[in-house]
C-alpha atoms as a PDB file:
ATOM      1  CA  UNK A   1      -5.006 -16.194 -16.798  1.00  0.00           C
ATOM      2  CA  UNK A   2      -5.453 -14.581 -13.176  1.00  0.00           C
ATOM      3  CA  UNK A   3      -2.517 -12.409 -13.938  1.00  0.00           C
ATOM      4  CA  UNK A   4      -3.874 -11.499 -17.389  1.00  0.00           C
ATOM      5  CA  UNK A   5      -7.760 -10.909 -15.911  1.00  0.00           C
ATOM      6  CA  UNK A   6      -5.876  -8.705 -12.937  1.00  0.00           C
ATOM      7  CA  UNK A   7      -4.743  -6.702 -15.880  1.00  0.00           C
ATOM      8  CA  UNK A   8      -7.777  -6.273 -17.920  1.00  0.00           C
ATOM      9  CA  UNK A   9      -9.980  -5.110 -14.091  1.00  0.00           C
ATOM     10  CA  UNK A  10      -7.307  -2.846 -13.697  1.00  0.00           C
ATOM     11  CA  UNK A  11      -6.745  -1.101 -17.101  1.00  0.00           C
ATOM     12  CA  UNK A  12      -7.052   2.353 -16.677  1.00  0.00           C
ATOM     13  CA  UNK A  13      -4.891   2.409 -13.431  1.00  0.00           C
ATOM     14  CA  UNK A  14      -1.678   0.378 -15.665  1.00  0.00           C
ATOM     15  CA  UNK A  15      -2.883   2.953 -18.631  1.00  0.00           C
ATOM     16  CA  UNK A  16      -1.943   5.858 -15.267  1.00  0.00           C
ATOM     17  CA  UNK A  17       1.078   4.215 -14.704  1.00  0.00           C
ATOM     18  CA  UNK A  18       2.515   4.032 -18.079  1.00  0.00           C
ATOM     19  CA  UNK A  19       2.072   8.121 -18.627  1.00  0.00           C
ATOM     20  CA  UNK A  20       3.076   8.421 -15.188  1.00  0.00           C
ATOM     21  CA  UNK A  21       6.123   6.552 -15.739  1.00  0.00           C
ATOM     22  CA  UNK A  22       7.019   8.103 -18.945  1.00  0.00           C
ATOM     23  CA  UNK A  23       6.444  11.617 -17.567  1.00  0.00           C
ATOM     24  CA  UNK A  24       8.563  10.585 -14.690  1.00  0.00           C
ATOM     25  CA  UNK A  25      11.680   9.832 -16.519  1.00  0.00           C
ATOM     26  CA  UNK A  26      11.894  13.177 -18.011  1.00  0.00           C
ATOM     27  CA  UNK A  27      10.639  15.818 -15.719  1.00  0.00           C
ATOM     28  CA  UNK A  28      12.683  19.074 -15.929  1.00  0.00           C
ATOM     29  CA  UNK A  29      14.685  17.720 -18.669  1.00  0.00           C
ATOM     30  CA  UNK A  30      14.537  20.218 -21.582  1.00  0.00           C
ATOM     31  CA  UNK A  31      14.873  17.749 -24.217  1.00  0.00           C
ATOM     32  CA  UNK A  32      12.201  15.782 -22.661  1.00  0.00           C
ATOM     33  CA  UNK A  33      10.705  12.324 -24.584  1.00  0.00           C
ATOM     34  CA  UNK A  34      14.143  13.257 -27.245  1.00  0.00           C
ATOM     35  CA  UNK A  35      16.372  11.665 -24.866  1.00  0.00           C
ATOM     36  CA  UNK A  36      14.626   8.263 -25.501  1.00  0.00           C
ATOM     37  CA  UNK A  37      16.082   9.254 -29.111  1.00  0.00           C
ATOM     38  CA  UNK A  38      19.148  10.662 -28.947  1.00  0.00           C
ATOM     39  CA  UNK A  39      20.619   7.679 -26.268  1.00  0.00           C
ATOM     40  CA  UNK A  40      19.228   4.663 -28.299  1.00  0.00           C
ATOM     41  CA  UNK A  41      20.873   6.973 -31.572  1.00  0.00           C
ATOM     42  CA  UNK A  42      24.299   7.494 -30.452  1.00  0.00           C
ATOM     43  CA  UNK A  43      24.993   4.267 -29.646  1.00  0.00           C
ATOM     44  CA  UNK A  44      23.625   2.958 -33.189  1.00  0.00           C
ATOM     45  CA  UNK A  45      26.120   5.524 -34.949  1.00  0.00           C
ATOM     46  CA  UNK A  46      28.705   4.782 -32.411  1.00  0.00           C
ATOM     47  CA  UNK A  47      28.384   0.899 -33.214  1.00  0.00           C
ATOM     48  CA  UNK A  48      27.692   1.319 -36.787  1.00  0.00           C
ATOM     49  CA  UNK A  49      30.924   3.576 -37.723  1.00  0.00           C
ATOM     50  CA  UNK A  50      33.355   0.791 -35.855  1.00  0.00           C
ATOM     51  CA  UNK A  51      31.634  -2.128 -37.437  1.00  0.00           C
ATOM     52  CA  UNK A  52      30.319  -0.690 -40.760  1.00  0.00           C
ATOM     53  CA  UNK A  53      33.363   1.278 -41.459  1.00  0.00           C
ATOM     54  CA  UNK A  54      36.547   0.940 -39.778  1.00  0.00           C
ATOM     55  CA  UNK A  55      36.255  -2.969 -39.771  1.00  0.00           C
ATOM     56  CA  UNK A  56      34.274  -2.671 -43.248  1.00  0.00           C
ATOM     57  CA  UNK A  57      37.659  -3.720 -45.283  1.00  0.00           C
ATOM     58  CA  UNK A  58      37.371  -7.107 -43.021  1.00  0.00           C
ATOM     59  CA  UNK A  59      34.413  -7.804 -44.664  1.00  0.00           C
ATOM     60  CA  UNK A  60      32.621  -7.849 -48.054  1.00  0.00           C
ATOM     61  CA  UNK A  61      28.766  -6.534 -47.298  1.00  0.00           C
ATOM     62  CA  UNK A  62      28.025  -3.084 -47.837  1.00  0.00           C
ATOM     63  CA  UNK A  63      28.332  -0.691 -44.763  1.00  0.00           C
ATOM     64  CA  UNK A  64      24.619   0.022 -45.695  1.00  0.00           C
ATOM     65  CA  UNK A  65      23.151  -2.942 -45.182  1.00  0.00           C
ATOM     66  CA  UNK A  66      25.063  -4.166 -42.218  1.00  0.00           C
ATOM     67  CA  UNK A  67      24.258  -1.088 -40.537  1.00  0.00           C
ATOM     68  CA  UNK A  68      20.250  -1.541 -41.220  1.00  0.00           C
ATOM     69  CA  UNK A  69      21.049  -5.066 -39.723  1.00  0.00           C
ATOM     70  CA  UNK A  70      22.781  -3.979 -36.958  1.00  0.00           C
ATOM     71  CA  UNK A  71      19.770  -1.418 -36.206  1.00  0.00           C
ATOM     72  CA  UNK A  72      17.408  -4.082 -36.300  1.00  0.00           C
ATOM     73  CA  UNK A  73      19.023  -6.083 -34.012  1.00  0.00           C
ATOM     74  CA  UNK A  74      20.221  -3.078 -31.368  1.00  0.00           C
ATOM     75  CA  UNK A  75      17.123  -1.517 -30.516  1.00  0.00           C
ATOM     76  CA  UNK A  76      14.732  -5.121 -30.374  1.00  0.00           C
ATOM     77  CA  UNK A  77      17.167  -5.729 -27.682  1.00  0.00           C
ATOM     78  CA  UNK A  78      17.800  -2.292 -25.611  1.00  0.00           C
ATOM     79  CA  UNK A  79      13.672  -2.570 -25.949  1.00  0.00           C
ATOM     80  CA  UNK A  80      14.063  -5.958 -24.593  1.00  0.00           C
ATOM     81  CA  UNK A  81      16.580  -5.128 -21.800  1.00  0.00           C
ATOM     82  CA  UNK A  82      15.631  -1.672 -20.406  1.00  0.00           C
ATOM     83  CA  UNK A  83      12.081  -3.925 -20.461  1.00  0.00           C
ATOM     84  CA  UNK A  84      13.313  -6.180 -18.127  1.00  0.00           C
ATOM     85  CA  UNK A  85      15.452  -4.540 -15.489  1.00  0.00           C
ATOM     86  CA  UNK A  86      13.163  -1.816 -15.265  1.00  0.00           C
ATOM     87  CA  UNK A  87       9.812  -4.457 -14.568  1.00  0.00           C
ATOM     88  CA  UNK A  88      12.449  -6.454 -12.125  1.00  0.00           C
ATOM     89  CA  UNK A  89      12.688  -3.276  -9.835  1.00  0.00           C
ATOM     90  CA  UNK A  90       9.311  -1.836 -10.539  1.00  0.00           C
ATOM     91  CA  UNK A  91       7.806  -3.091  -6.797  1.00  0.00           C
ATOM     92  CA  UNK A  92      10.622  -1.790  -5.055  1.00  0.00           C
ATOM     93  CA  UNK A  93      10.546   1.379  -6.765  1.00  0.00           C
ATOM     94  CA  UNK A  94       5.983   1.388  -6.230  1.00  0.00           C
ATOM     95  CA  UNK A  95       6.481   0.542  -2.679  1.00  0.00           C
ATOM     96  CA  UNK A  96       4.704   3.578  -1.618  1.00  0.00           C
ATOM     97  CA  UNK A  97       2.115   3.464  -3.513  1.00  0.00           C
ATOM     98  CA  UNK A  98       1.686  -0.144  -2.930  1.00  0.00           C
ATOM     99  CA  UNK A  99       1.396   0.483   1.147  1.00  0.00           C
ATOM    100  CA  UNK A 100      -1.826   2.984  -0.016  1.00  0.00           C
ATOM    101  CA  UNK A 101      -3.530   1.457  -3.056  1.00  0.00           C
ATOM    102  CA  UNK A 102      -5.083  -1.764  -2.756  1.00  0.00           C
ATOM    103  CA  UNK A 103      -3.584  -2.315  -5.634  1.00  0.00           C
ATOM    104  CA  UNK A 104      -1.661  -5.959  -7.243  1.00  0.00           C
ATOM    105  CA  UNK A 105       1.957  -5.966  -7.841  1.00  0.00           C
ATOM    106  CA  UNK A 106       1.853  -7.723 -11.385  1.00  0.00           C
ATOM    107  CA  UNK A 107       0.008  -4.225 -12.838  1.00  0.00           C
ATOM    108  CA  UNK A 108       3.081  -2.195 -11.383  1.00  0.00           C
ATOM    109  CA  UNK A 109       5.282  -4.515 -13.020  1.00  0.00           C
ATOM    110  CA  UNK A 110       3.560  -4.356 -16.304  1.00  0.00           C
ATOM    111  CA  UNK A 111       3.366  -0.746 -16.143  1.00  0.00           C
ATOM    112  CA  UNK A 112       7.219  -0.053 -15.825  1.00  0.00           C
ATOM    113  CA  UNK A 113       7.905  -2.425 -18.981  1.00  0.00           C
ATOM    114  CA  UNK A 114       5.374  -0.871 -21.098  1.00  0.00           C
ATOM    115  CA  UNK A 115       6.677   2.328 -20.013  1.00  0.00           C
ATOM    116  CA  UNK A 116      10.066   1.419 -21.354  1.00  0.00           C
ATOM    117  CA  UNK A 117       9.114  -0.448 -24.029  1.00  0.00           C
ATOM    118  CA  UNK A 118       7.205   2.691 -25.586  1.00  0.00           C
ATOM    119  CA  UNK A 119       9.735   4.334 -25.779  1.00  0.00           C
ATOM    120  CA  UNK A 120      12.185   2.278 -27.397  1.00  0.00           C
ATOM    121  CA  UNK A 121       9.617   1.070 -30.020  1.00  0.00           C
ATOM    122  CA  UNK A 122       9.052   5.014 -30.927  1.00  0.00           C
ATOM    123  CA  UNK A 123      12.552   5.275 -31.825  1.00  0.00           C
ATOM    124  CA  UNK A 124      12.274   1.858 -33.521  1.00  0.00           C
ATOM    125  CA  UNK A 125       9.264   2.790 -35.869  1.00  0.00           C
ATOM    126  CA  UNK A 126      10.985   6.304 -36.510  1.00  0.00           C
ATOM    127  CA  UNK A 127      14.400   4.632 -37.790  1.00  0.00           C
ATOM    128  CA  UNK A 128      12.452   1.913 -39.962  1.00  0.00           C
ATOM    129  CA  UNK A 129      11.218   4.923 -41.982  1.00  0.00           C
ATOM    130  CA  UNK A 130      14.815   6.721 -41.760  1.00  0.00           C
ATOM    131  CA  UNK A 131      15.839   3.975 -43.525  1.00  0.00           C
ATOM    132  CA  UNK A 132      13.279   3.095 -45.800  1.00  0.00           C
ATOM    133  CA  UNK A 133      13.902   6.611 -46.590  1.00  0.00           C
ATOM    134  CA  UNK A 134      17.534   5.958 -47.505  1.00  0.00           C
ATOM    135  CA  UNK A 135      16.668   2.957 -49.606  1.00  0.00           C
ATOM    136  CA  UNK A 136      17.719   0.577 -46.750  1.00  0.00           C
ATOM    137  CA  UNK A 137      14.186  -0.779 -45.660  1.00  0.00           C
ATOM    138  CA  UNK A 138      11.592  -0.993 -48.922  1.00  0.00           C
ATOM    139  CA  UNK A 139       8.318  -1.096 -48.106  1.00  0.00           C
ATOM    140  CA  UNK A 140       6.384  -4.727 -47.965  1.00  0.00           C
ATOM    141  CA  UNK A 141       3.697  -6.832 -46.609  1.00  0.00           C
ATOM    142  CA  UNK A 142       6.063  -8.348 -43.897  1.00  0.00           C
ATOM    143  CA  UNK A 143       5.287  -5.299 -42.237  1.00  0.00           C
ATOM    144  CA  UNK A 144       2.406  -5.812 -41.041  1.00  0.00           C
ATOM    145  CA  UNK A 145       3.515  -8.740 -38.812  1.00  0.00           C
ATOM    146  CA  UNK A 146       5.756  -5.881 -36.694  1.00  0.00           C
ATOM    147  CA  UNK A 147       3.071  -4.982 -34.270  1.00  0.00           C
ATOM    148  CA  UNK A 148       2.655  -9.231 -33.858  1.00  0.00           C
ATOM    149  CA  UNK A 149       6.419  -9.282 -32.729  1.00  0.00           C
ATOM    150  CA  UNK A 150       6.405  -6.251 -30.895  1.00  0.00           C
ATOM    151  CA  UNK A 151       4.197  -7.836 -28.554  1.00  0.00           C
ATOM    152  CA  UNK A 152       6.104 -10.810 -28.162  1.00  0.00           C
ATOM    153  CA  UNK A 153       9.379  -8.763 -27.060  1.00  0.00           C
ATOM    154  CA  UNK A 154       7.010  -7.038 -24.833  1.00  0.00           C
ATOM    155  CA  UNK A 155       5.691 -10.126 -23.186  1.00  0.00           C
ATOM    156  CA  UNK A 156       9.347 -11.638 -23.295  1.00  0.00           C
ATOM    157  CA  UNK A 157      10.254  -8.676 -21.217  1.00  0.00           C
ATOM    158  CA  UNK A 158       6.879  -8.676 -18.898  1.00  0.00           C
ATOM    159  CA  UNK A 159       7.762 -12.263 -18.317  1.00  0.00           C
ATOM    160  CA  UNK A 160      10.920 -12.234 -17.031  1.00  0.00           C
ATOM    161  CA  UNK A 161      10.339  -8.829 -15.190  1.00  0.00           C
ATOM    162  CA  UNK A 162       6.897 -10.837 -13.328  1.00  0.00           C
ATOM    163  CA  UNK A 163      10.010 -13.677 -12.583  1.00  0.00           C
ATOM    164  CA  UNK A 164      12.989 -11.060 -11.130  1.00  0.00           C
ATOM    165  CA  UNK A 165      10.241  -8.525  -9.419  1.00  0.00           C
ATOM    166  CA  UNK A 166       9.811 -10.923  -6.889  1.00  0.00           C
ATOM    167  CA  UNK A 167      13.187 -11.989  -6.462  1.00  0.00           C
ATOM    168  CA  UNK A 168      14.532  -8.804  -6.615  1.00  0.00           C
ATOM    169  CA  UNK A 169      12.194  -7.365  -3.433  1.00  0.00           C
ATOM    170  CA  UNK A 170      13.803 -10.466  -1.321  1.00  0.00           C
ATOM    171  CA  UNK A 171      17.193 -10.652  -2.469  1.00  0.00           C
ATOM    172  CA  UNK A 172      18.501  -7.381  -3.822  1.00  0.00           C
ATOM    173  CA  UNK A 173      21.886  -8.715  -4.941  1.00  0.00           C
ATOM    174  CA  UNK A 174      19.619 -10.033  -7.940  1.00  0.00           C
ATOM    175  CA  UNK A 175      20.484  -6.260  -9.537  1.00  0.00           C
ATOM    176  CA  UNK A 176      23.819  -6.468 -10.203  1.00  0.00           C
ATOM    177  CA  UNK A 177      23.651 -10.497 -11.214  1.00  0.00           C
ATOM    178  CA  UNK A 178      21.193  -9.253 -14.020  1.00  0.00           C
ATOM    179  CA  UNK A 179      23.448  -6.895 -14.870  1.00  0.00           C
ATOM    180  CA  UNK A 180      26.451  -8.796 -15.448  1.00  0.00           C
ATOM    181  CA  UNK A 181      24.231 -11.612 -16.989  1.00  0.00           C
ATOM    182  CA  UNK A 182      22.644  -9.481 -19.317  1.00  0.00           C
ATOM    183  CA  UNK A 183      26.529  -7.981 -20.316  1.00  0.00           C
ATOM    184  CA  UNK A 184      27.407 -11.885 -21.295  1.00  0.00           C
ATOM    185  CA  UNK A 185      23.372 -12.487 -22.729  1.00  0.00           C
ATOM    186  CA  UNK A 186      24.346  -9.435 -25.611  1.00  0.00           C
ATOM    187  CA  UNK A 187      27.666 -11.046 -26.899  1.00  0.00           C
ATOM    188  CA  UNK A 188      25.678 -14.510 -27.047  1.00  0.00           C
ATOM    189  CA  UNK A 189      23.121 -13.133 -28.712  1.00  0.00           C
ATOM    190  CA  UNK A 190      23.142 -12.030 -32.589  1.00  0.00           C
ATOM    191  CA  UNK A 191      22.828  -8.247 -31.766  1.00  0.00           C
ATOM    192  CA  UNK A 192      25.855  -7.234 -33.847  1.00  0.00           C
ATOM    193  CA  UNK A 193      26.303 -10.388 -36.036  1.00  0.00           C
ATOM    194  CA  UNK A 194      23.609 -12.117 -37.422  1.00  0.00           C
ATOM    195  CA  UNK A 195      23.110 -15.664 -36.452  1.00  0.00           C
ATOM    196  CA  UNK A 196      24.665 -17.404 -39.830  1.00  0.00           C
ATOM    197  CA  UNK A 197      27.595 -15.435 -38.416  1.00  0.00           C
ATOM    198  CA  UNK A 198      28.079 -18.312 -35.826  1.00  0.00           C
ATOM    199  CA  UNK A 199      29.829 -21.719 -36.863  1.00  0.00           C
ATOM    200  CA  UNK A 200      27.462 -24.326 -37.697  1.00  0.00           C
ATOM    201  CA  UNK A 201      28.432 -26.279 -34.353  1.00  0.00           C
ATOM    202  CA  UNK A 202      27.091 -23.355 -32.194  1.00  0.00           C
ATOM    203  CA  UNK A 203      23.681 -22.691 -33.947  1.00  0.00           C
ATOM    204  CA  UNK A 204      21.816 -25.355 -32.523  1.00  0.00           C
ATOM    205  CA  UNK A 205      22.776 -23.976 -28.951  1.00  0.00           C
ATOM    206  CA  UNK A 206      22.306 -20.345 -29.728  1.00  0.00           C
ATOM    207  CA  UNK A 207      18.662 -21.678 -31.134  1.00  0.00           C
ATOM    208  CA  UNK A 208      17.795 -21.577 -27.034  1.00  0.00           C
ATOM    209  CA  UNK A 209      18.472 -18.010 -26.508  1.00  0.00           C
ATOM    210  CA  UNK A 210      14.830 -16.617 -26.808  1.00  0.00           C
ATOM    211  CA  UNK A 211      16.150 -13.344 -27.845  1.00  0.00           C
ATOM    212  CA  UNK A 212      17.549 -15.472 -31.377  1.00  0.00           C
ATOM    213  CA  UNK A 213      13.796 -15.771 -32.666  1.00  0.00           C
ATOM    214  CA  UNK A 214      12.829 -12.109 -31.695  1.00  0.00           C
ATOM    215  CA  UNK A 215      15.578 -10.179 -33.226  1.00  0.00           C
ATOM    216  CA  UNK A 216      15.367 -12.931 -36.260  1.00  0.00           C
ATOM    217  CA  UNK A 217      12.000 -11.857 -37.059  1.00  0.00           C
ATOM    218  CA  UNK A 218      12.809  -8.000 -36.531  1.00  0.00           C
ATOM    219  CA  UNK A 219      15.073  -8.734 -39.342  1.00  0.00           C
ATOM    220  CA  UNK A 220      12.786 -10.501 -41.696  1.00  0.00           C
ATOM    221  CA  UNK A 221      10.044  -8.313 -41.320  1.00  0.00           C
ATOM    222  CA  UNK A 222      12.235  -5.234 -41.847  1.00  0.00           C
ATOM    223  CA  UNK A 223      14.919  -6.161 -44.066  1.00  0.00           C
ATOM    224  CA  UNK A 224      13.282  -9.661 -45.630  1.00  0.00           C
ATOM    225  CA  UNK A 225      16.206 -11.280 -44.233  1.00  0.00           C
ATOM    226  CA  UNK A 226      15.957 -14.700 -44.044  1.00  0.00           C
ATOM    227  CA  UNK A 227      13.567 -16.075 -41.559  1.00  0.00           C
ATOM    228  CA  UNK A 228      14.800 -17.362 -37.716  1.00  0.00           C
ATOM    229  CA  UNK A 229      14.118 -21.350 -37.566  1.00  0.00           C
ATOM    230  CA  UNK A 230      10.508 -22.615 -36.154  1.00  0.00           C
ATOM    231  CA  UNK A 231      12.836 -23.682 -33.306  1.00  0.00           C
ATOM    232  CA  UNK A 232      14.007 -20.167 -32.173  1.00  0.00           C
ATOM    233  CA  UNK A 233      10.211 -18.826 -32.857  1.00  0.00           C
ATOM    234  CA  UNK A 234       9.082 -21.609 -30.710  1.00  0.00           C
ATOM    235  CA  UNK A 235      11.973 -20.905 -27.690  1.00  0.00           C
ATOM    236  CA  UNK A 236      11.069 -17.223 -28.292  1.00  0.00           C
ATOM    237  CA  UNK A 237       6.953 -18.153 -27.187  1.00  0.00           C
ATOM    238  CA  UNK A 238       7.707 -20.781 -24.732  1.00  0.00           C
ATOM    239  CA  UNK A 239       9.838 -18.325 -22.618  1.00  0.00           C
ATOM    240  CA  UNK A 240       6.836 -15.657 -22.622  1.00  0.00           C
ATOM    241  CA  UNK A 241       4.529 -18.083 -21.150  1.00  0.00           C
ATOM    242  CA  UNK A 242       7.178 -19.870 -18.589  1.00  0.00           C
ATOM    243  CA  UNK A 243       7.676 -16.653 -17.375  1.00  0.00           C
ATOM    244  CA  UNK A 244       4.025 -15.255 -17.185  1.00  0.00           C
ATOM    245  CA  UNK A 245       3.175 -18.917 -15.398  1.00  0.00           C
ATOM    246  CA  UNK A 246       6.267 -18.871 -12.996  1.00  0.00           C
ATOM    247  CA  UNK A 247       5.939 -14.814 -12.164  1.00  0.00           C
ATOM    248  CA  UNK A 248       1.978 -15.603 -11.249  1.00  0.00           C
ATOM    249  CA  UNK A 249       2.898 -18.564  -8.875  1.00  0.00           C
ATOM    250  CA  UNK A 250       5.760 -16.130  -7.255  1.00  0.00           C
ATOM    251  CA  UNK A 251       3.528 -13.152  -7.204  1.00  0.00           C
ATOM    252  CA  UNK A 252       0.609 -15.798  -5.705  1.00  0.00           C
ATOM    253  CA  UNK A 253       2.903 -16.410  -2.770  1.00  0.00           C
ATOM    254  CA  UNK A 254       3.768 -12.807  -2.249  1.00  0.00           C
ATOM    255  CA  UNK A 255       0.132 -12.003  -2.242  1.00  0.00           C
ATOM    256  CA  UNK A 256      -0.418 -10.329   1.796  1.00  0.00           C
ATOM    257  CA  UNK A 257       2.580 -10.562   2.857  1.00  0.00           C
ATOM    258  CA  UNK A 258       4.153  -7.711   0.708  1.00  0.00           C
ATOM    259  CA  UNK A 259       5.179  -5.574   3.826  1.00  0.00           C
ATOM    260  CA  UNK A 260       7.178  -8.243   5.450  1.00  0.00           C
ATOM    261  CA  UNK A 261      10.072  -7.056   2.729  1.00  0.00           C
ATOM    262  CA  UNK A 262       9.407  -2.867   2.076  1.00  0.00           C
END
């Protein structure tokens, strides 16, 4: 609650941060916010002509379909990742306006993932009408639970970014160990396969993985796939608020003594 209050006193700063961020990413580009787009987009056509087509003999769903799937599971998690590792270096990156403002770390953290996540849910809500378009995603009342798990895949990511932020500004190897851990978290996780993909053995385990619940309901709301277990929906919520709790009590004992790690 005293990182959620700090939030709410300091609204229209984060509300600063977010444009500032955004604008940020893309200055002088000429494509500008489009690169958000095109990225996300050539990796979904990338992935969904090797999977959906050239291995589509291997299998006996249409291309179609698995390539809506595959969509629905891609961008939850590149939301979901870019999230994360941009919140975990967002008080390195703020330093300098840190040293000025009198101004609480969480908000810059929060700031960064909204930033990202923004973006990535853009491109998200354009694609579910590309392909309700192409007869891929009909229209229905499960819909209207998207902006509901939106928000928990962006307090998933503001979570574990309020966790690594801290880290990160004392130990910097914590970079490239997120990196290669997040490499390993996308093959364990039912980004290109959906989870009845897995042998029965495994499913219980993978039912851990908060990212299993998240990119489960993606799915049902968009597709009306069938709905991730109480179990992964329950992992999925848990993790948000171990990682708010645990980023307050770091951010708690960073609090004054910020400047003994710029």
């Amino acid at each position: 609650m005293r990182v959620l209050l700090s939030l709410w006193r300091n609204r229209p700063l984060l509300v600063e941060l977010v444009r500032r961020d955004i604008r940020s990413r893309f200055a002088g580009a000429r494509f500008g916010l489009l690169w958000s787009l095109i990225n996300p987009v050539v990796q979904l056509v990338s992935y969904g002509v090797i999977f959906g087509y050239v291995y589509a003999s291997n299998r006996t769903a249409d291309s179609g379909a698995f390539v809506a799937s595959l969509f629905c599971g891609l961008w939850p998690w590149w939301a979901f990742q870019e999230g994360t590792m941009r919140g975990l270096g967002a008080i390195v990156e703020q330093a300098g306006l840190l040293k000025k403002v009198p101004l609480r770390a969480e908000v810059c953290v929060l700031a960064a993932v909204t930033a990202s996540f923004l973006l990535q849910m853009l491109g998200f809500v354009i694609f579910v009408v590309v392909f309700h378009l192409l007869g891929l995603a009909p229209i229905s009342p499960r819909w209207l639970a998207l902006p509901a798990i939106m928000l928990l895949g962006l307090g998933l990511s503001t979570g574990l970014g309020l966790v690594l932020a801290p880290i990160y500004l004392v130990v910097r190897d914590t970079l490239h160990v997120m990196n290669a851990v997040f490499t390993v978290w996308f093959f364990a996780s039912p980004v290109l396969y959906g989870i009845e993909a897995l042998p029965e053995r495994l499913r219980p385990l993978a039912a851990i993985n908060p990212v299993v619940g998240l990119i489960g309901l993606y799915r049902f709301a968009v597709l009306g796939s069938e709905a991730p277990s109480a179990a992964a929906i329950l992992v999925s919520v848990a993790t948000v608020l171990a990682g708010w709790m645990a980023g307050s009590v770091l951010f708690s004992r960073l609090e004054g003594v910020l400047d003994e790690y710029w």
